[in-house]
N, C-alpha and C. Protein backbone atom coordinates (compact mmCIF):
# COMPACT_ATOMS: atom_id res chain seq x y z
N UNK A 1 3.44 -13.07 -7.36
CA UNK A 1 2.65 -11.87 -7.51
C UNK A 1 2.65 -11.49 -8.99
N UNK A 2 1.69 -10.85 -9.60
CA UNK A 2 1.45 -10.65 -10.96
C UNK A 2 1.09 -9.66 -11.32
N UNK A 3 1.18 -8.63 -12.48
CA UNK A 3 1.39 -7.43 -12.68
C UNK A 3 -0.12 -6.58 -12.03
N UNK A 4 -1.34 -7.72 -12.13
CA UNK A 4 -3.14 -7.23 -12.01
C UNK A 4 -2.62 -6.96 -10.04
N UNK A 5 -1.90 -7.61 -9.49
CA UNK A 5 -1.60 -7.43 -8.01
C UNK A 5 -1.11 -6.42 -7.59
N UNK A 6 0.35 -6.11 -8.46
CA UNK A 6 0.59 -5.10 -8.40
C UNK A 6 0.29 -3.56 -8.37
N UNK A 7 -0.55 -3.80 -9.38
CA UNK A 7 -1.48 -2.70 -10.05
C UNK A 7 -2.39 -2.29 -8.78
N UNK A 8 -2.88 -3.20 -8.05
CA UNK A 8 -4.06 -2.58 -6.84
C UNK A 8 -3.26 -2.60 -6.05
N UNK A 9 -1.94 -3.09 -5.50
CA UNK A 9 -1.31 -2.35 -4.77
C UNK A 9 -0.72 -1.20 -4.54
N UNK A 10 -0.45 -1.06 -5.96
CA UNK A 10 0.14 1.09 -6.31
C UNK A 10 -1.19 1.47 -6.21
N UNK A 11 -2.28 1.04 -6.22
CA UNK A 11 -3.12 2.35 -6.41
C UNK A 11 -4.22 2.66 -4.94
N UNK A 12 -3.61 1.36 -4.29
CA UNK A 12 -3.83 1.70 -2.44
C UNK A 12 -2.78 2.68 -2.18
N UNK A 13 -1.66 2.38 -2.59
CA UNK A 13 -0.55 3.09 -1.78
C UNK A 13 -0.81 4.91 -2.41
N UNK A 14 -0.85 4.59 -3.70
CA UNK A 14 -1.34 5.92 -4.13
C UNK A 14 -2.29 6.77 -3.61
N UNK A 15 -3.14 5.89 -3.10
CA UNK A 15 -3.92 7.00 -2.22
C UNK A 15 -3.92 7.30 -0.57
N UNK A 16 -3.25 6.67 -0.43
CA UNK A 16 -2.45 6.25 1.36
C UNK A 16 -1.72 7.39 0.89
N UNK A 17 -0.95 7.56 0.44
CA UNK A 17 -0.13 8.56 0.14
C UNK A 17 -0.89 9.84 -0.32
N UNK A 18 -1.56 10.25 -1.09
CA UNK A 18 -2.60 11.17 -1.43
C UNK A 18 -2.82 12.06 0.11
N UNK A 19 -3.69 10.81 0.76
CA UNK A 19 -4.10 11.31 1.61
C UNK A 19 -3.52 11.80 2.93
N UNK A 20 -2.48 10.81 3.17
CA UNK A 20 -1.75 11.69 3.90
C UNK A 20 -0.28 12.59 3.56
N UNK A 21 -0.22 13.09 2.04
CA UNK A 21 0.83 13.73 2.10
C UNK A 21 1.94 13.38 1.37
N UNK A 22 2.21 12.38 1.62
CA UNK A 22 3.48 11.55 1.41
C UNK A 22 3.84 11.67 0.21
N UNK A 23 5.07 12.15 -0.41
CA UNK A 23 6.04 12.17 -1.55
C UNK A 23 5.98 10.34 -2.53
N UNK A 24 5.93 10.02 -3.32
CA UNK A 24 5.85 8.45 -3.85
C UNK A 24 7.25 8.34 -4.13
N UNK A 25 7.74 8.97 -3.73
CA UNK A 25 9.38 9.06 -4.16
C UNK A 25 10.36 8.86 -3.12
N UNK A 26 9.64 9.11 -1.50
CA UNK A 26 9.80 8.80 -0.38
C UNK A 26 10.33 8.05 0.28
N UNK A 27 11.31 7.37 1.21
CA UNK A 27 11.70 6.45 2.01
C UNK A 27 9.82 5.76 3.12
N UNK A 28 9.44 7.02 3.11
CA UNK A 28 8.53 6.37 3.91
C UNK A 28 7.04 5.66 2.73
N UNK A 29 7.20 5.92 1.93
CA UNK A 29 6.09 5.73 0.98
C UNK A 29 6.85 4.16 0.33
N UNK A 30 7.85 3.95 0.48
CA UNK A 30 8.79 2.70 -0.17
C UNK A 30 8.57 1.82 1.03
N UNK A 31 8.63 2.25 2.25
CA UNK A 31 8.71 1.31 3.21
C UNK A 31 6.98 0.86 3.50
N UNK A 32 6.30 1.84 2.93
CA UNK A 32 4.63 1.78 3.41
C UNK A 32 4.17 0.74 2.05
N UNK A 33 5.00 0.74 0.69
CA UNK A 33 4.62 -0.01 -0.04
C UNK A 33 5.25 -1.91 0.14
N UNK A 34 6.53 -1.85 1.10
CA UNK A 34 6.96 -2.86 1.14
C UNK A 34 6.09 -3.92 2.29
N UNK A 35 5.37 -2.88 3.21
CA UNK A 35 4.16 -3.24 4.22
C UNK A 35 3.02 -4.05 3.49
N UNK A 36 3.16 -3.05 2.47
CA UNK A 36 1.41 -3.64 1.84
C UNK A 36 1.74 -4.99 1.08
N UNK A 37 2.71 -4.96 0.17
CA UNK A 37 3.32 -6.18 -0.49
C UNK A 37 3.39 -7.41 0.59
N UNK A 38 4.05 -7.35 2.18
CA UNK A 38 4.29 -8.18 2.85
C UNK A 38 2.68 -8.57 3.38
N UNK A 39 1.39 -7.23 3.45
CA UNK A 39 0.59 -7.87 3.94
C UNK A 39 -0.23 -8.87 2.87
N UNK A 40 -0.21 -8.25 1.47
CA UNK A 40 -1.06 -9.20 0.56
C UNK A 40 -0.30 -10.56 0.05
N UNK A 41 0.76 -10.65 0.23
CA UNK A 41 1.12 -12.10 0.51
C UNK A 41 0.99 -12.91 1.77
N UNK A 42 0.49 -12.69 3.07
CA UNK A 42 -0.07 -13.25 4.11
C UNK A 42 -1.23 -13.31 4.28
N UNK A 43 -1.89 -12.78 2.77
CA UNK A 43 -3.57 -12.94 2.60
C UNK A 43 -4.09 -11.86 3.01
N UNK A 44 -3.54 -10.97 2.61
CA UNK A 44 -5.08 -9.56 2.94
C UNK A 44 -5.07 -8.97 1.67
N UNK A 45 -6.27 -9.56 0.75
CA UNK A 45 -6.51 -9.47 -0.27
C UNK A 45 -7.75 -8.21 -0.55
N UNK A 46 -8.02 -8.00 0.27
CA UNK A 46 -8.94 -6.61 -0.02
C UNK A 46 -8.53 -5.42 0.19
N UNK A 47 -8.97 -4.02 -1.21
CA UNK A 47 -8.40 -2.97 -1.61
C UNK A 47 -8.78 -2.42 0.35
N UNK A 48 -9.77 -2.28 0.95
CA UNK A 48 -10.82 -1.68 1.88
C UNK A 48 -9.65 -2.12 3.20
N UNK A 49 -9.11 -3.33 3.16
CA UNK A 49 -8.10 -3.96 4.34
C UNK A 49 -6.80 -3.39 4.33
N UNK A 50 -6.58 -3.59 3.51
CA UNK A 50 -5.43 -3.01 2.78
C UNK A 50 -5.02 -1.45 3.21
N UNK A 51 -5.66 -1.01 3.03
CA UNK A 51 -5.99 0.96 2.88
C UNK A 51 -6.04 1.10 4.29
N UNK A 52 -7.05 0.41 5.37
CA UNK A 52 -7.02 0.75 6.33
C UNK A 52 -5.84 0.31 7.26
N UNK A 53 -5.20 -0.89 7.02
CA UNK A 53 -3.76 -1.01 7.65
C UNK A 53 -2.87 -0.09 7.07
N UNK A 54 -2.47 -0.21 6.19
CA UNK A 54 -1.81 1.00 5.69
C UNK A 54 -1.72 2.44 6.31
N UNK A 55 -2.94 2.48 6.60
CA UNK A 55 -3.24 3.85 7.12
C UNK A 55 -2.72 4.01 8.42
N UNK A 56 -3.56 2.59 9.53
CA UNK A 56 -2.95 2.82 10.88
C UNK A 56 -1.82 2.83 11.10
N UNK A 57 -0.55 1.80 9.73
CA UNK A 57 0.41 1.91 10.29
C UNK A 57 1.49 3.26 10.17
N UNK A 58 0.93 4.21 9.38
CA UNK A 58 1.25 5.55 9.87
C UNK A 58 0.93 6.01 10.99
C-alpha cells in the first residue's frame, strides 16, 4: 500500500466519520479504518464502494 492509497482511504473514513459522528480519535473510527484497509486490499478499489461498506458496517 502507498502513501496516494492511503490518502483516499483517510479521506473515506473522514467522511464515514463526518457523517456519522464518530470522534477520529475513536476505538470505533480505528476499527472502521482497519475495515477499509482490509477491504482495499481484497480489491475494493472504489472511493463510492468503499464509503458505502463502511457505512453499512456501522
Amino acid at each position: 500500500m502507498f502513501s496516494d492509497d492511503l490518502d483516499r482511504l483517510e479521506k473515506v473514513l473522514d467522511a464515514v466519520c463526518m457523517d456519522r459522528g464518530i470522534s477520529l480519535r475513536s476505538q470505533e473510527a480505528e476499527r472502521l479504518g482497519a475495515l477499509m484497509i482490509q477491504l482495499y486490499r481484497q480489491g475494493v478499489k472504489e472511493d463510492a464502494k468503499l464509503l458505502a461498506l463502511a457505512k453499512a458496517y456501522l
